[in-house]
N, C-alpha and C. Protein backbone atom coordinates (compact mmCIF):
# COMPACT_ATOMS: atom_id res chain seq x y z
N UNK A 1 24.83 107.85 135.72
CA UNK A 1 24.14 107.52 134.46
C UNK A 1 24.36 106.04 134.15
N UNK A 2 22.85 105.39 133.57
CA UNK A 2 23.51 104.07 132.99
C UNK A 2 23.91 103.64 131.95
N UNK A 3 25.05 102.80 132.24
CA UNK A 3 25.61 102.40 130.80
C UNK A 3 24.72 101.44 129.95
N UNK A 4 25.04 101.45 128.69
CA UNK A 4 24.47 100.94 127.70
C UNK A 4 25.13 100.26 126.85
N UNK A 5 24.69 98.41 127.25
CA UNK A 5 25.60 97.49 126.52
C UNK A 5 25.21 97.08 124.70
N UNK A 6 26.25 97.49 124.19
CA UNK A 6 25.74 97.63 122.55
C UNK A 6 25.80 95.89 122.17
N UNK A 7 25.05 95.63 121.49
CA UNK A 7 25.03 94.31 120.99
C UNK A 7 25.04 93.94 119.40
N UNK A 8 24.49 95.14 118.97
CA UNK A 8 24.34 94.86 117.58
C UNK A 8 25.21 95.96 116.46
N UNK A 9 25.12 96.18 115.24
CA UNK A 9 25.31 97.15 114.61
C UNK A 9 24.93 98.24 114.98
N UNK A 10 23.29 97.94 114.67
CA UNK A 10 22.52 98.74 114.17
C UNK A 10 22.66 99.94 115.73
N UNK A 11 22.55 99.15 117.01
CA UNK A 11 22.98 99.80 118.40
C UNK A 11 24.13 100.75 118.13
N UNK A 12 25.13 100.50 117.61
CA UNK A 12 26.05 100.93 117.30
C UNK A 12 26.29 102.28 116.81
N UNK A 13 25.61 102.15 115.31
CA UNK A 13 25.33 103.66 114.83
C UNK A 13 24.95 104.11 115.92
N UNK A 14 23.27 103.73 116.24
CA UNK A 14 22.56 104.97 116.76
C UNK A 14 23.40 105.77 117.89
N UNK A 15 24.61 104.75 118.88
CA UNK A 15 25.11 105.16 119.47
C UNK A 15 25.72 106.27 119.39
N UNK A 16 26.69 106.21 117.98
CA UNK A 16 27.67 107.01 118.01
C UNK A 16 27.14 108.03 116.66
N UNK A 17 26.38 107.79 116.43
CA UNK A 17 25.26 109.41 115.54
C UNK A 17 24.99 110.15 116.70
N UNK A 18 24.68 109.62 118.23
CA UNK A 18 24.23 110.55 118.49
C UNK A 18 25.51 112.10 118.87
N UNK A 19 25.02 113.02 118.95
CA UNK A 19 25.61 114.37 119.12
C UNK A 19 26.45 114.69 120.44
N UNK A 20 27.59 115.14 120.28
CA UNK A 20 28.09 115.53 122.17
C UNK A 20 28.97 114.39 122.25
N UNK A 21 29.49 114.13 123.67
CA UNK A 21 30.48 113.45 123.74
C UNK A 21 29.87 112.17 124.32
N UNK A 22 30.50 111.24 124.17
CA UNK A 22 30.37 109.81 124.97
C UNK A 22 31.46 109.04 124.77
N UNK A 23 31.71 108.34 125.77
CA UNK A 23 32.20 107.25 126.13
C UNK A 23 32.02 105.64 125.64
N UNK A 24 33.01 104.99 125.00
CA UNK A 24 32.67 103.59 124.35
C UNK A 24 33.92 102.57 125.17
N UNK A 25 33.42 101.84 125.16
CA UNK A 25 34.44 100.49 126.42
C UNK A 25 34.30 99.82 125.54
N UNK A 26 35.35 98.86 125.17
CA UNK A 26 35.37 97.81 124.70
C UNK A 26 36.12 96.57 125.89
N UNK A 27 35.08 95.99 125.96
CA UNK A 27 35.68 94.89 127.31
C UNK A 27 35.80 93.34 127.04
N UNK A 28 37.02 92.71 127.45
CA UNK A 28 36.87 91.42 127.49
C UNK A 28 36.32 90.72 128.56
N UNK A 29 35.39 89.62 128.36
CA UNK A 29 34.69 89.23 129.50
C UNK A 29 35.94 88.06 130.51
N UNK A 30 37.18 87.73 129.64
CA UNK A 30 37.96 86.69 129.99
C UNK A 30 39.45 86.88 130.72
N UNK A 31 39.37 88.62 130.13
CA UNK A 31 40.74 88.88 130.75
C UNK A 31 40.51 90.07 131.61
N UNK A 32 41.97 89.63 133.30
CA UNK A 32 41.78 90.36 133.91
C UNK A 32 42.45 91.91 133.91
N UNK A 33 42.80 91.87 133.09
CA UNK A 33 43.33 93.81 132.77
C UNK A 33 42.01 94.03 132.38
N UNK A 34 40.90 93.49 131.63
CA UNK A 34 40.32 93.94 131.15
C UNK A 34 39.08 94.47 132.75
N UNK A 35 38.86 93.55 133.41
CA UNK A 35 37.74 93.50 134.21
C UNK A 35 38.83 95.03 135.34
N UNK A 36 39.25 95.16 135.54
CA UNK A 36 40.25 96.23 136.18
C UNK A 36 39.91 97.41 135.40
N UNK A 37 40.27 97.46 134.08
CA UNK A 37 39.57 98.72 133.60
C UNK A 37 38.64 98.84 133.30
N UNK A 38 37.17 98.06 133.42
CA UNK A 38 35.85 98.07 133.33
C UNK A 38 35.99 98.45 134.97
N UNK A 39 36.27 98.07 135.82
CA UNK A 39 35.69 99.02 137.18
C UNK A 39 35.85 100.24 137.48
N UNK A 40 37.21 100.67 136.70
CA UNK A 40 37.35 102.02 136.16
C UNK A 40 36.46 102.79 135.63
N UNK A 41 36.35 102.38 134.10
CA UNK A 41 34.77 102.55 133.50
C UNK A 41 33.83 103.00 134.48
N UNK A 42 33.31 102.08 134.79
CA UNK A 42 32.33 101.87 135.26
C UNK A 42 32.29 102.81 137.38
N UNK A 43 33.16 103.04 136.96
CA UNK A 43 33.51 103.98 138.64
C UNK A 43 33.07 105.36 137.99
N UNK A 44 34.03 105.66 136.86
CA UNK A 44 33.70 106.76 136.20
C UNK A 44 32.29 107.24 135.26
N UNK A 45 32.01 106.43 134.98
CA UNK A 45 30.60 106.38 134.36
C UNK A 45 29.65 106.78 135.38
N UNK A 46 29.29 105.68 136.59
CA UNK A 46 28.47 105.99 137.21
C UNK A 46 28.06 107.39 137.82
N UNK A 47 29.25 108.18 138.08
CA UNK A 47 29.17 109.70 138.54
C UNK A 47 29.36 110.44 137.71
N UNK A 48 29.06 110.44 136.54
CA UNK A 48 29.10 111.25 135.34
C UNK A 48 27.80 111.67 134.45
N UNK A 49 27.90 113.05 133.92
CA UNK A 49 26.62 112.96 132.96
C UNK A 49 27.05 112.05 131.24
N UNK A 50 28.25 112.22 131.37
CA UNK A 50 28.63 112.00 130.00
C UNK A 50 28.20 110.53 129.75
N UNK A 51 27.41 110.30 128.33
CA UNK A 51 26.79 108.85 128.06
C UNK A 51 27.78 107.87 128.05
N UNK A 52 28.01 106.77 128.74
CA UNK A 52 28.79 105.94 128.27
C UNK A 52 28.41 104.50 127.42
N UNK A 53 29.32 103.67 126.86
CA UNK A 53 28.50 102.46 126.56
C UNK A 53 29.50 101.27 126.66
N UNK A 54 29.01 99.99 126.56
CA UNK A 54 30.55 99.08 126.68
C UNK A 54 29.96 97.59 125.48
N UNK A 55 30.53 97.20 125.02
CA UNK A 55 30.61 96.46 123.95
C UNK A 55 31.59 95.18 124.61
N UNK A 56 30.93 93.93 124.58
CA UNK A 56 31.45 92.53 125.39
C UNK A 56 32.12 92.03 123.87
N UNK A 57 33.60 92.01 123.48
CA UNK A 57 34.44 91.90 122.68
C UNK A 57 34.39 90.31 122.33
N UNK A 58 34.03 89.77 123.27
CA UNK A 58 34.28 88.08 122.54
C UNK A 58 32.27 87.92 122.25
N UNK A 59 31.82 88.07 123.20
CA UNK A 59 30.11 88.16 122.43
C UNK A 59 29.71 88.49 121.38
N UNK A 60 30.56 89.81 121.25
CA UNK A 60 29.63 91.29 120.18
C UNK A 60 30.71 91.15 119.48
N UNK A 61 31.60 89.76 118.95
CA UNK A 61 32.60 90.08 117.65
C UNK A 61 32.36 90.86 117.08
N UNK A 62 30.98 90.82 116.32
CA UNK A 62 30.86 92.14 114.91
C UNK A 62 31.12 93.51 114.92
N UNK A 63 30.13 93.56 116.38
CA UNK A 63 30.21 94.95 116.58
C UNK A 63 31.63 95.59 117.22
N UNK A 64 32.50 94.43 118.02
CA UNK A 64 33.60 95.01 118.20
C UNK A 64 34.20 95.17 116.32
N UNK A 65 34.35 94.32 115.93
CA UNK A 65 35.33 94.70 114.55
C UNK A 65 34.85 95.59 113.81
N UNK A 66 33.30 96.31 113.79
CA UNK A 66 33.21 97.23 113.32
C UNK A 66 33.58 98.62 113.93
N UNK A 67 33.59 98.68 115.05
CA UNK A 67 34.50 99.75 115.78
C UNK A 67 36.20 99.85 115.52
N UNK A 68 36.50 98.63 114.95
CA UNK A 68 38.20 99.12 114.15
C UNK A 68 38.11 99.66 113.11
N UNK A 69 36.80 98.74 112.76
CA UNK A 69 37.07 99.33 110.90
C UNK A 69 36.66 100.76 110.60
N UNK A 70 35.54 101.06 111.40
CA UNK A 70 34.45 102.51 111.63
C UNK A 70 35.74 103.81 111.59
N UNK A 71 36.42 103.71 113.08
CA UNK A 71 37.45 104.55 113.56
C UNK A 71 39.29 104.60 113.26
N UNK A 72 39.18 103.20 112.39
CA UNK A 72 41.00 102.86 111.49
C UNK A 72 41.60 102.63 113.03
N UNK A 73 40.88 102.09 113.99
CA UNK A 73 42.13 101.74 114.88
C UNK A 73 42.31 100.55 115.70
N UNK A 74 43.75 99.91 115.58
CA UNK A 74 43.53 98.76 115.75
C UNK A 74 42.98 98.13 117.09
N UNK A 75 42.26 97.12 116.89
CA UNK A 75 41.78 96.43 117.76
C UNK A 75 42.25 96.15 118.90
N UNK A 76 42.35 96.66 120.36
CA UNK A 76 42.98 95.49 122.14
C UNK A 76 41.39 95.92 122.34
N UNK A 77 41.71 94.99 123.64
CA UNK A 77 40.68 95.12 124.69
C UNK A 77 41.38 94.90 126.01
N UNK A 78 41.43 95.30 126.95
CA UNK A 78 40.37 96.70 126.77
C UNK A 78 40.95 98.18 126.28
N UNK A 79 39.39 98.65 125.64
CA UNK A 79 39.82 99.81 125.04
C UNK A 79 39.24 101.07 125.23
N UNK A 80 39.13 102.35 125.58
CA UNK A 80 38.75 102.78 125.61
C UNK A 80 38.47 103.72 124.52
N UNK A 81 37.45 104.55 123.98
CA UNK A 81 37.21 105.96 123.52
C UNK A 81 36.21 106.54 123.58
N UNK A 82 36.22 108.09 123.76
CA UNK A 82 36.00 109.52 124.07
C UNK A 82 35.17 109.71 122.15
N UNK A 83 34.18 110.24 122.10
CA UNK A 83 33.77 110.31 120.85
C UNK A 83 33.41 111.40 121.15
N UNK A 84 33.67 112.65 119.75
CA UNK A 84 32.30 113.45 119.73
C UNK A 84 31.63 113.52 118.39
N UNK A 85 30.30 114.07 118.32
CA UNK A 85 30.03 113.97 116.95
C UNK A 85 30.55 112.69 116.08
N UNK A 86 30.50 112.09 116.37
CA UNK A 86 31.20 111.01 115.38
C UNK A 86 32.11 110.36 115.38
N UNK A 87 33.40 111.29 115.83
CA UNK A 87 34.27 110.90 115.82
C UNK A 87 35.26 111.05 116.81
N UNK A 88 36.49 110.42 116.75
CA UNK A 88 37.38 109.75 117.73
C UNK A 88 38.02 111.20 118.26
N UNK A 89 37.77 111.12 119.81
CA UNK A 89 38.52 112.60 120.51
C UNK A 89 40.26 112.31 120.96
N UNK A 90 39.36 110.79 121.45
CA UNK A 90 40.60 110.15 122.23
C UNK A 90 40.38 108.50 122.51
N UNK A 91 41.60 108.17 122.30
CA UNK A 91 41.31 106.31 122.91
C UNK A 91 42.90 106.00 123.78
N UNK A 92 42.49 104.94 124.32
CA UNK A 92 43.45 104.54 125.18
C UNK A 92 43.22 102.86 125.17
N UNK A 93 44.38 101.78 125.75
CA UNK A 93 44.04 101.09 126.43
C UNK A 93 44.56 99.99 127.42
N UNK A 94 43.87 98.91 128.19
CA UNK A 94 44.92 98.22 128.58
C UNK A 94 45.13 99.31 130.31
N UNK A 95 46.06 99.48 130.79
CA UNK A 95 46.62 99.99 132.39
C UNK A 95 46.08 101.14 132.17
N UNK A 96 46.33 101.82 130.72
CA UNK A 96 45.92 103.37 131.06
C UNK A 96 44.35 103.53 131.40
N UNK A 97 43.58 102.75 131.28
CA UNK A 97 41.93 102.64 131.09
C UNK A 97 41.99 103.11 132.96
N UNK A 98 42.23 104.81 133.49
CA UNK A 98 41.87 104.65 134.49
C UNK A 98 40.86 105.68 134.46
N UNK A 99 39.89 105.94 135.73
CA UNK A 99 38.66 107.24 136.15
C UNK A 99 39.67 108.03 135.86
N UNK A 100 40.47 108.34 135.80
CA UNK A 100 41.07 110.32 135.90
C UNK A 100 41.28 109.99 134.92
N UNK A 101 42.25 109.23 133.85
CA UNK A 101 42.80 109.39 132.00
C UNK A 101 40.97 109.60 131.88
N UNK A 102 40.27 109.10 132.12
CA UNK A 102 39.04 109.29 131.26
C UNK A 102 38.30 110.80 132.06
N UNK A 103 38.21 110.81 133.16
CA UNK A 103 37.93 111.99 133.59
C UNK A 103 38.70 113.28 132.65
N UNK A 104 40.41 113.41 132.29
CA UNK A 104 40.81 114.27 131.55
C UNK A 104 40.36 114.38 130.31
N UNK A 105 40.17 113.11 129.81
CA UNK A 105 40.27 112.90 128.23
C UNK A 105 38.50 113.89 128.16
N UNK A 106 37.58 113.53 128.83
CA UNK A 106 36.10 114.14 128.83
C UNK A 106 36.39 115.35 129.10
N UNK A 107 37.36 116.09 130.24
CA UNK A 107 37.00 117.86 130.10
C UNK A 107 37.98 118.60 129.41
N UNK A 108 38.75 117.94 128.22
CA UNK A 108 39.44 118.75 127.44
C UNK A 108 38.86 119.33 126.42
């Protein structure tokens, strides 16, 4: 499945209104823990039905800081979370951002 890079707010909602579970990345384009767990991501994403999306943290300031303020949790990158309906299932980030933590975190 392809991922879907959020850029704006308004991307944002619609993202995470929608219903069921998905996947949200928050990635730095500058650091390398970060690009390590985006291949993760992105290993795991690609062979998955579950929607994912990824948000470029120094680009998409807004929309990253509205994902702290949205969910009360503080801000790294990289970050991962597991949403359903709305809200937060699971987040992680940093070394743990691997395909299996996110593979578990999706079939619990």
């Amino acid at each position: 499945m392809s991922i879907q890079q959020i850029h704006t707010l308004d991307e944002l909602q619609q993202y995470v209104g929608q219903p069921g579970k998905k996947l949200l990345f928050k990635h730095s384009t500058t650091c390398p823990i970060s690009a390590k767990a985006n291949e993760e991501f992105q290993a795991y994403a690609q062979n998955s039905d579950t929607p994912a999306a990824i948000v470029h943290v120094i680009e998409d300031r807004p929309v990253s800081n509205q994902i702290a303020e949205d969910f009360g949790i503080k801000h790294e990158s990289p970050q991962i979370f597991l949403l359903e309906d709305g809200e937060v299932r699971w987040n992680t980030s940093h070394w743990k951002i691997t395909r299996n933590a996110i593979q578990e975190a999706v079939n619990q």
